[in-house]
Structures are given as C-alpha cells and as structure tokens.
N, C-alpha and C. Protein backbone atom coordinates (compact mmCIF):
# COMPACT_ATOMS: atom_id res chain seq x y z
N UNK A 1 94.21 91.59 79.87
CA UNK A 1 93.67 92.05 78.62
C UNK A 1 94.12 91.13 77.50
N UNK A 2 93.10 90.44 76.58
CA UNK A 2 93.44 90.15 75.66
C UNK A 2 93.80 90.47 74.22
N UNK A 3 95.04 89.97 73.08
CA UNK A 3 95.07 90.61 72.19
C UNK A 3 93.55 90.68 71.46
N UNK A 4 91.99 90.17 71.67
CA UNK A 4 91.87 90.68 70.98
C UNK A 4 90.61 92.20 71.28
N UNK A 5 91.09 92.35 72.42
CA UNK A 5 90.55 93.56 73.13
C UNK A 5 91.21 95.24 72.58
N UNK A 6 90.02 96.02 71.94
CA UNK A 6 90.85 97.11 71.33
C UNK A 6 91.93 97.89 72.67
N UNK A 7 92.67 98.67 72.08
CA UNK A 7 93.58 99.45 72.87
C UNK A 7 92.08 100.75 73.26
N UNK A 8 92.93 101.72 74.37
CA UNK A 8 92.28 102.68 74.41
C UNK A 8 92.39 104.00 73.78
N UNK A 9 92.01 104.53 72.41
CA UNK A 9 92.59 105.66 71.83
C UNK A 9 92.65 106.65 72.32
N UNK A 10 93.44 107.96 72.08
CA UNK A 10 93.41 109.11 72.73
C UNK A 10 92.08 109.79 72.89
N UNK A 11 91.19 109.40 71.95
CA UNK A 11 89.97 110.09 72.18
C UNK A 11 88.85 109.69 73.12
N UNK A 12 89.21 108.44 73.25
CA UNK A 12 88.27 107.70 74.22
C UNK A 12 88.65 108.08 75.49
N UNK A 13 90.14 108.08 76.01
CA UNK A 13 90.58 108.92 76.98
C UNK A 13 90.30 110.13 77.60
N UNK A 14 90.28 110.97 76.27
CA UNK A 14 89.78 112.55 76.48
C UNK A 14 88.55 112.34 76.96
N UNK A 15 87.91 111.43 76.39
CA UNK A 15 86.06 111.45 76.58
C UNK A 15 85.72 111.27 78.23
N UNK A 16 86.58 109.90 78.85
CA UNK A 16 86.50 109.77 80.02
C UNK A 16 86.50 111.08 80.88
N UNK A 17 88.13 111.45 80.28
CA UNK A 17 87.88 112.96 81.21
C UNK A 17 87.14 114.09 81.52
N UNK A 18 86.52 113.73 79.87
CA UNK A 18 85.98 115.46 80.18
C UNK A 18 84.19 114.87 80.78
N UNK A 19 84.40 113.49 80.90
CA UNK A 19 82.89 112.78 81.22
C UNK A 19 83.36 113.46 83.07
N UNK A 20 84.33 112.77 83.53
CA UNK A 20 84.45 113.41 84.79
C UNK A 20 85.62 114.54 84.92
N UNK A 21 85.09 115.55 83.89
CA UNK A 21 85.09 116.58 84.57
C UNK A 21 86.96 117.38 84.70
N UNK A 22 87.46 116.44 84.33
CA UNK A 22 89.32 116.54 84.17
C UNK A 22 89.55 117.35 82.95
N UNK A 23 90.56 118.29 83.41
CA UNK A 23 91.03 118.21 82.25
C UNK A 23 92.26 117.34 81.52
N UNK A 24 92.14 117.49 79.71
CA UNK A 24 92.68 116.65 79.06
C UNK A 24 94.09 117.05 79.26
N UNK A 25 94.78 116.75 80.17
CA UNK A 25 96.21 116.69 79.38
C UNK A 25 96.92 115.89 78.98
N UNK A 26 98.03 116.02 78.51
CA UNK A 26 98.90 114.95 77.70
C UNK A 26 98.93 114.02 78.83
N UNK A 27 99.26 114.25 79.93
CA UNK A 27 100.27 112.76 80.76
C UNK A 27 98.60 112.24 81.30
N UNK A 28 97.51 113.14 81.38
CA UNK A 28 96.29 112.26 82.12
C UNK A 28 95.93 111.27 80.62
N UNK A 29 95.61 111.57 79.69
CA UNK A 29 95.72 110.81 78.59
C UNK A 29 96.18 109.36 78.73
N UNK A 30 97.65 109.86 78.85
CA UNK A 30 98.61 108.97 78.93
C UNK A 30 98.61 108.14 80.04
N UNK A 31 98.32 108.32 81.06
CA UNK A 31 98.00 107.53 81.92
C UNK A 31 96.77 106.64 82.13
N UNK A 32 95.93 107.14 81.15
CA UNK A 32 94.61 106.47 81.34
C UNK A 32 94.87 105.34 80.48
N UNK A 33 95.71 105.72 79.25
CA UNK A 33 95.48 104.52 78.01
C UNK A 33 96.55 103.83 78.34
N UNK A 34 97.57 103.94 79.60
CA UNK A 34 98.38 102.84 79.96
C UNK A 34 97.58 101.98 80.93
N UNK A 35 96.96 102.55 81.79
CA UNK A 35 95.74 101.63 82.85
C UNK A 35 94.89 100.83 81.71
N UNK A 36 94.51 101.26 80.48
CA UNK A 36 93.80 100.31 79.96
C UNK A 36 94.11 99.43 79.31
N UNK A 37 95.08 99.54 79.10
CA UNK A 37 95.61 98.95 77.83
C UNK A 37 96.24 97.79 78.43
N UNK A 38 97.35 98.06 79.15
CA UNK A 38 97.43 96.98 80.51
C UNK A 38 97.10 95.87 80.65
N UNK A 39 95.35 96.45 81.03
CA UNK A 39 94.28 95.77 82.24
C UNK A 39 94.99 94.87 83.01
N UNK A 40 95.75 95.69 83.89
CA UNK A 40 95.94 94.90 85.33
C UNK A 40 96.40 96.24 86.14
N UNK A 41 96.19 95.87 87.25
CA UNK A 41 96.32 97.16 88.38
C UNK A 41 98.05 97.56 88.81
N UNK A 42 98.09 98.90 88.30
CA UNK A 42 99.32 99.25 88.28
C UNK A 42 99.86 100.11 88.99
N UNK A 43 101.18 99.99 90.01
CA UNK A 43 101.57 100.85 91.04
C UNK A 43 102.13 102.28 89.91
N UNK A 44 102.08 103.44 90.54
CA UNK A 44 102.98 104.63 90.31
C UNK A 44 103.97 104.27 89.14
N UNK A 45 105.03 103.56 89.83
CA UNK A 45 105.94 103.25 89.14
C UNK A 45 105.98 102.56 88.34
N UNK A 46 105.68 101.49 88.56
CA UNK A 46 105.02 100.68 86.84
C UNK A 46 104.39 101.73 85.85
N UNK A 47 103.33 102.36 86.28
CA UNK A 47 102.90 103.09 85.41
C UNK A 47 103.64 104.22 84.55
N UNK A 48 105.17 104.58 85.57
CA UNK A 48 106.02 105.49 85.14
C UNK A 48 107.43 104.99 84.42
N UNK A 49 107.19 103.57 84.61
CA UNK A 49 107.77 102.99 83.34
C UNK A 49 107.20 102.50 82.19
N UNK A 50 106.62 102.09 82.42
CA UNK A 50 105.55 102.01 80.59
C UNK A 50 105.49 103.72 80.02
N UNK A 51 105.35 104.67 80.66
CA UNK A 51 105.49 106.22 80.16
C UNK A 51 106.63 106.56 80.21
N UNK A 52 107.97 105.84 80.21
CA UNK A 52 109.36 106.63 80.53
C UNK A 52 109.78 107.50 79.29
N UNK A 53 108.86 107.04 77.78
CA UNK A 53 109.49 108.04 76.84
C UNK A 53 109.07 108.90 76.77
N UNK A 54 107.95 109.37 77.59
CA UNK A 54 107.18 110.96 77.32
C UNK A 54 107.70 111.75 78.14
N UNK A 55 108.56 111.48 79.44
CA UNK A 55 108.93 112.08 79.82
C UNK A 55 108.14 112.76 81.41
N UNK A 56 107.23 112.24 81.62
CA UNK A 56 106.43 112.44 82.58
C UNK A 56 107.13 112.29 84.13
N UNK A 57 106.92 113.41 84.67
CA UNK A 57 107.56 112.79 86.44
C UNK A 57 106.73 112.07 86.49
N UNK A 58 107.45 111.76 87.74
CA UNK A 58 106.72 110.67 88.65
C UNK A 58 105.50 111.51 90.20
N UNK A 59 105.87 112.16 90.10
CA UNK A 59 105.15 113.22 90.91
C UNK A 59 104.05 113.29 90.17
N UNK A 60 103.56 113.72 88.85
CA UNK A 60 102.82 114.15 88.25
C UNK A 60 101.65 112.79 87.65
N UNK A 61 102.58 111.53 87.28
CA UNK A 61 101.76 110.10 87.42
C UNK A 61 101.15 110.13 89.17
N UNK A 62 101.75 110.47 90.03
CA UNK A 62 100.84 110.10 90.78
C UNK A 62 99.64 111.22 91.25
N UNK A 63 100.05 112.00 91.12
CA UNK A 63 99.15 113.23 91.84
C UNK A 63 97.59 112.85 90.67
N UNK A 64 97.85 112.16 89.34
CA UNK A 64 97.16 112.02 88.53
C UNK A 64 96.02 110.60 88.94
N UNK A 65 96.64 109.97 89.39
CA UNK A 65 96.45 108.72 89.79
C UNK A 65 95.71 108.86 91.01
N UNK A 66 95.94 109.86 91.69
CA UNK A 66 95.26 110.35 92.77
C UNK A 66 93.48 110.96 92.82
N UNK A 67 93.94 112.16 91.66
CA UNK A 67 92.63 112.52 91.07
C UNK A 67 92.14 111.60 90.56
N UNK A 68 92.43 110.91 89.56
CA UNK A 68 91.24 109.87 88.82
C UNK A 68 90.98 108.81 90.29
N UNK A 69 91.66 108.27 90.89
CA UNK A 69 90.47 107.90 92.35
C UNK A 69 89.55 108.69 92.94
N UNK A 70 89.73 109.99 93.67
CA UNK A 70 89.43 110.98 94.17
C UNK A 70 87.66 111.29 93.04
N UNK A 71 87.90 110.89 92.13
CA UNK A 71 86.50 111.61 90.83
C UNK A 71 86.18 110.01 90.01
N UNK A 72 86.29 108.67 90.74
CA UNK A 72 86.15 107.63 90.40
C UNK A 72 86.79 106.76 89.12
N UNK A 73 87.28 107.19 88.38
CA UNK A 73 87.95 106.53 87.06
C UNK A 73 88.42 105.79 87.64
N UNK A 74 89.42 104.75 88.46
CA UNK A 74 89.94 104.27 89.52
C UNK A 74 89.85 103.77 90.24
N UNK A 75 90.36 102.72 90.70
CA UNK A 75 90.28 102.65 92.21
C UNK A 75 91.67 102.48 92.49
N UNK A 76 92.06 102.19 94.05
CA UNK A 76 93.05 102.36 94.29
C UNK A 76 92.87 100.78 95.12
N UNK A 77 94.11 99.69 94.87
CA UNK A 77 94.31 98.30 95.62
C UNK A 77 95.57 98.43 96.82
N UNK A 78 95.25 97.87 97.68
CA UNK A 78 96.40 97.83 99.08
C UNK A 78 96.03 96.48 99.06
N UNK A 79 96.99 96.06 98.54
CA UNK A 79 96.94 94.30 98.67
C UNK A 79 97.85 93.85 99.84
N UNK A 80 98.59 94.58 100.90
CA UNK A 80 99.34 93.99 102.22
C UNK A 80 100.50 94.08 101.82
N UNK A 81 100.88 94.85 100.60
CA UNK A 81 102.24 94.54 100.28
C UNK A 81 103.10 96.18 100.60
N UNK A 82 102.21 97.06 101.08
CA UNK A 82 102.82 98.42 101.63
C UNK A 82 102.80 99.07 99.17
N UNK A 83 102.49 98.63 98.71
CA UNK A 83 102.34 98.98 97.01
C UNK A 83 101.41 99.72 96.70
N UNK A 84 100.89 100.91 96.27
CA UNK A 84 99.61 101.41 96.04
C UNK A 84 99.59 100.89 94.25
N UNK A 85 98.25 100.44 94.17
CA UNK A 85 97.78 99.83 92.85
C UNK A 85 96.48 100.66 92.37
N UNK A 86 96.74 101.01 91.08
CA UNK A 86 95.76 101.40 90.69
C UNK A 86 94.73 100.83 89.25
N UNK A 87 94.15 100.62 89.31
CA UNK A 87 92.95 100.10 88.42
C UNK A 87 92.14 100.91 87.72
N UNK A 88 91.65 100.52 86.78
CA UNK A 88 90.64 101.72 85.80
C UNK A 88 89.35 100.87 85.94
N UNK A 89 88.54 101.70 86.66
CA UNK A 89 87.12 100.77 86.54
C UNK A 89 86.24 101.09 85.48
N UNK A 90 85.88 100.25 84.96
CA UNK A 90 84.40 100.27 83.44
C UNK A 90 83.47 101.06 83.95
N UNK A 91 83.52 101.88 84.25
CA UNK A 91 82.24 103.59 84.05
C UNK A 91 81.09 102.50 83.59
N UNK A 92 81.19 102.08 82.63
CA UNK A 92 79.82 101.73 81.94
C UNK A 92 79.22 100.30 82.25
N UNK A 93 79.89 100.03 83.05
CA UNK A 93 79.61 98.67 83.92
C UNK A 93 79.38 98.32 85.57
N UNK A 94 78.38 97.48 85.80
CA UNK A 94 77.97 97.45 86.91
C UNK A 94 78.94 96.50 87.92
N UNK A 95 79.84 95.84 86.64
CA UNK A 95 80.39 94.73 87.63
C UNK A 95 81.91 95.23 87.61
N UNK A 96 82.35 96.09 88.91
CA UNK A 96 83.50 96.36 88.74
C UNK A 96 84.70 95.41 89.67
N UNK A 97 83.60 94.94 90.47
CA UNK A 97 84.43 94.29 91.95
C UNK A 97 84.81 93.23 91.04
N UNK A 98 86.06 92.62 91.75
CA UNK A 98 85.98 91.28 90.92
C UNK A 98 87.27 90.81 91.90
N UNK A 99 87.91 89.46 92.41
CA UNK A 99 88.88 89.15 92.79
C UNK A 99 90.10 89.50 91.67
N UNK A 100 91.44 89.35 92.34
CA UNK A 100 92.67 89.36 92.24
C UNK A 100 93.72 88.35 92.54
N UNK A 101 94.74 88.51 91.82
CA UNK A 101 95.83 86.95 92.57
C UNK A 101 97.04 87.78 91.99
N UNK A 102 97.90 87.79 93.34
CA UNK A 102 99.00 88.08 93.95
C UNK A 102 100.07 87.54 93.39
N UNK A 103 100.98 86.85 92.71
CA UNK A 103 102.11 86.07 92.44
C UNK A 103 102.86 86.81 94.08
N UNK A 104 103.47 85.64 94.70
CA UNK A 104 104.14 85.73 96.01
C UNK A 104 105.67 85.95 95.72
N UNK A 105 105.74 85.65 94.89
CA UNK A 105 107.46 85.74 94.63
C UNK A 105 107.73 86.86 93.21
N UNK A 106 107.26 86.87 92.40
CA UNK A 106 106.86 88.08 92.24
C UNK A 106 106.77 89.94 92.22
N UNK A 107 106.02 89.41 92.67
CA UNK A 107 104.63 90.51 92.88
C UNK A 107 103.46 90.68 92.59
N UNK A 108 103.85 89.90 90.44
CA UNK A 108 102.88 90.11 89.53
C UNK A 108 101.28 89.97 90.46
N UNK A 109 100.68 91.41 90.03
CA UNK A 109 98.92 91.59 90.37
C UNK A 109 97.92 90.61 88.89
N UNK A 110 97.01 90.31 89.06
CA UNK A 110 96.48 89.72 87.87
C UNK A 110 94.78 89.75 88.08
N UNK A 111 94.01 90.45 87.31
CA UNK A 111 92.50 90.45 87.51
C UNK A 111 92.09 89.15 86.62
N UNK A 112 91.12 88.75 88.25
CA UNK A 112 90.44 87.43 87.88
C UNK A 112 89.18 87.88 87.36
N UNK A 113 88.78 88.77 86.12
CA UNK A 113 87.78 89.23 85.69
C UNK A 113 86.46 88.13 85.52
N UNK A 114 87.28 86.91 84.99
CA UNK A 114 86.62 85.59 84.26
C UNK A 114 86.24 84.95 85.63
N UNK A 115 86.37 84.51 86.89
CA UNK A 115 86.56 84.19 87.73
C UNK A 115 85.50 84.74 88.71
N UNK A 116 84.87 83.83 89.86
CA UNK A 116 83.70 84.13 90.58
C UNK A 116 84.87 83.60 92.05
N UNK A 117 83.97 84.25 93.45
CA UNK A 117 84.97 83.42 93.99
C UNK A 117 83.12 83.86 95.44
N UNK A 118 83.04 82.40 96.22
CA UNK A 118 81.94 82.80 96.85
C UNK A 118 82.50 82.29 97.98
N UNK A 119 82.28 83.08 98.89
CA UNK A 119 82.47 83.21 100.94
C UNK A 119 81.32 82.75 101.29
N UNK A 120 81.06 81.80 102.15
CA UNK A 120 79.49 81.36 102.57
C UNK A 120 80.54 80.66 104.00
N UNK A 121 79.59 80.85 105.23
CA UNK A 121 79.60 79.42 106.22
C UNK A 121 79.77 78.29 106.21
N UNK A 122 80.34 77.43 106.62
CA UNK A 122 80.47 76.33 106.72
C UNK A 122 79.62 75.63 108.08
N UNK A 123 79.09 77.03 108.26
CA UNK A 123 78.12 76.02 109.47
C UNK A 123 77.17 77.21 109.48
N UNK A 124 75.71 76.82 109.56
CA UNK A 124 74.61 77.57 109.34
C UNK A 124 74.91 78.86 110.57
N UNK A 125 74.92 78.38 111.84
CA UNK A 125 74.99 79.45 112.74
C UNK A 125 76.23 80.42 112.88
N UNK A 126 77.14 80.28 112.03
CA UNK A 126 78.31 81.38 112.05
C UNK A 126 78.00 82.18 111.19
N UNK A 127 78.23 83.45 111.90
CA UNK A 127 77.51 84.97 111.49
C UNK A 127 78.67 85.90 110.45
N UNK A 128 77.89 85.99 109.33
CA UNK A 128 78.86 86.99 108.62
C UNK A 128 79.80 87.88 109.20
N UNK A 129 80.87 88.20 108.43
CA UNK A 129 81.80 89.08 108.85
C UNK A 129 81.45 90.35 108.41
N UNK A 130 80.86 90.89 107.69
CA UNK A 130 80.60 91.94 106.74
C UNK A 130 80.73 92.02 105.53
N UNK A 131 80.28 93.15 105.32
CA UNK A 131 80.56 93.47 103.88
C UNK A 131 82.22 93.41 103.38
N UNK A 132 81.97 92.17 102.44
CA UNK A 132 83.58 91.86 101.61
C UNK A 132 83.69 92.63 100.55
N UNK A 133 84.92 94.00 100.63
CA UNK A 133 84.98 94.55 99.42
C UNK A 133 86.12 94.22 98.58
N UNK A 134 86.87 93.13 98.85
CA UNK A 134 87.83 92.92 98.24
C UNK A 134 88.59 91.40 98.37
N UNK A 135 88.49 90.24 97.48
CA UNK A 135 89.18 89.33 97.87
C UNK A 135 90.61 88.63 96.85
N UNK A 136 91.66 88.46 97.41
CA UNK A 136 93.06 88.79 96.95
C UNK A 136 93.32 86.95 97.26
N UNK A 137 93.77 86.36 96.18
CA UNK A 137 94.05 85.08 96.38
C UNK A 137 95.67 85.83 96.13
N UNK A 138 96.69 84.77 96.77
CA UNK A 138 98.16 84.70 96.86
C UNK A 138 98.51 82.93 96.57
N UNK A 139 99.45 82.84 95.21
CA UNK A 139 100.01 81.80 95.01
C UNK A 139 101.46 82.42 94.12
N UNK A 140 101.58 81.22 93.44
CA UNK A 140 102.91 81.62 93.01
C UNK A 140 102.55 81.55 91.20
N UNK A 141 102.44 82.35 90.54
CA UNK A 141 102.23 83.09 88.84
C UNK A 141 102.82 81.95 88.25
N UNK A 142 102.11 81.65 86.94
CA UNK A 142 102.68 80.61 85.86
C UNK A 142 103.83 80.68 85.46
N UNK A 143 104.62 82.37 85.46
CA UNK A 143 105.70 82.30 85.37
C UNK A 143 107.20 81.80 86.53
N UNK A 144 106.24 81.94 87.77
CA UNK A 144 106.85 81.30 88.51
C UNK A 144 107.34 80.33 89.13
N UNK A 145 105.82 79.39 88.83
CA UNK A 145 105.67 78.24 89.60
C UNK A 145 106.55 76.98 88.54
C-alpha cells in the first residue's frame, strides 16, 4: 500500500460488513481496517500485533479471520511455510488473483499487485497442468538482500 492510498475508515468497514451480512463489532472493524491498511497478507498474529492496544484476543482475531473467509472478504494464503495468511480481497474488483513474493529469510509476504507473471510451455506438445490458483515467487526482500 502506498502513502498515497486512503486508509480504511470505520465506516467503510462497517459497510463491508453489513454488505456481507456480519455483524459490526469493534474487533471485526478493527480487523478489517488493519488488513487494509496494511495491504499485505497477514497471519493471526501479525494481525494481533498491530491490534495489541485494543485489547483483542487472539482467539477472537482469528475466529474473525475465519468468518470473513468463510463469507468472502478474504482469502486465506498457505504459502508452504505451515503460516495461515490472510488477505482482504477488493469486493469491487474483478482482479483479485495476483502473484506474491516470499522474502526467504524473513518471512516478509509482499503483493505483486503491479506485476503480471505468465506460465506457458516451452514446447508446444506439453500439456497444461491445470488451473493455477496461486503463484508465490521466493527470494530474499530488499531489506534483506
């Protein structure tokens, strides 16, 4: 997310919810406008440290995190690292898929929003693998490398 991308206000939050159907409470709020505000896909715990002054369990970030997948606000990333990640997808947008990159040393997750990434053959007669719903590049983060 860039600074010059608005934050997500409490009301825009509420709106999501009551669009699907949630109710508003303080920590779903709160959890939504930390996924956005963010914009990058955030485990449980990350998410329950950016909220450590409200006071929110951690039980309650996730069971939350659960529902907003479960009723789509969400998705949920298993990038191989045993981490559950969660993401806020654009409701109002068609293009939600998009690659990712891993920092290996790390951890740091990072959406390649700006970024195209295309799988094709390298030889006419080799037969697709299927439907790709997810592709995860792994290197080492600017802060790392």
């Amino acid at each position: 997310m860039t600074e010059s991308e608005p934050m997500m206000s409490i009301e825009a939050a509420k709106a999501l919810l009551r669009k699907v159907k949630l109710r508003c409470t303080s920590a779903r709020t709160a959890i939504l406008q930390c996924l956005a505000n963010t914009g990058t896909p955030l485990s449980p715990a990350e998410v329950a440290d950016h909220l450590q002054g409200f006071g929110f369990d951690k039980s309650t970030i996730y069971r939350s995190l659960t529902e907003f997948n479960e009723v789509g606000l969400v998705t949920r990333l298993d990038l191989g690292d045993s981490i559950r990640r969660f993401e806020l997808i654009a409701l109002d947008s068609e293009a939600t898929e998009h690659p990712h990159f891993m920092c290996v040393l790390c951890g740091k997750v990072i959406c390649l929003d700006d970024f195209s990434v295309d799988i094709a053959p390298t030889n006419a007669s080799t037969q697709s693998p299927g439907e790709i719903y997810q592709v995860l590049l792994r290197g080492q983060c600017v802060a790392c490398g």
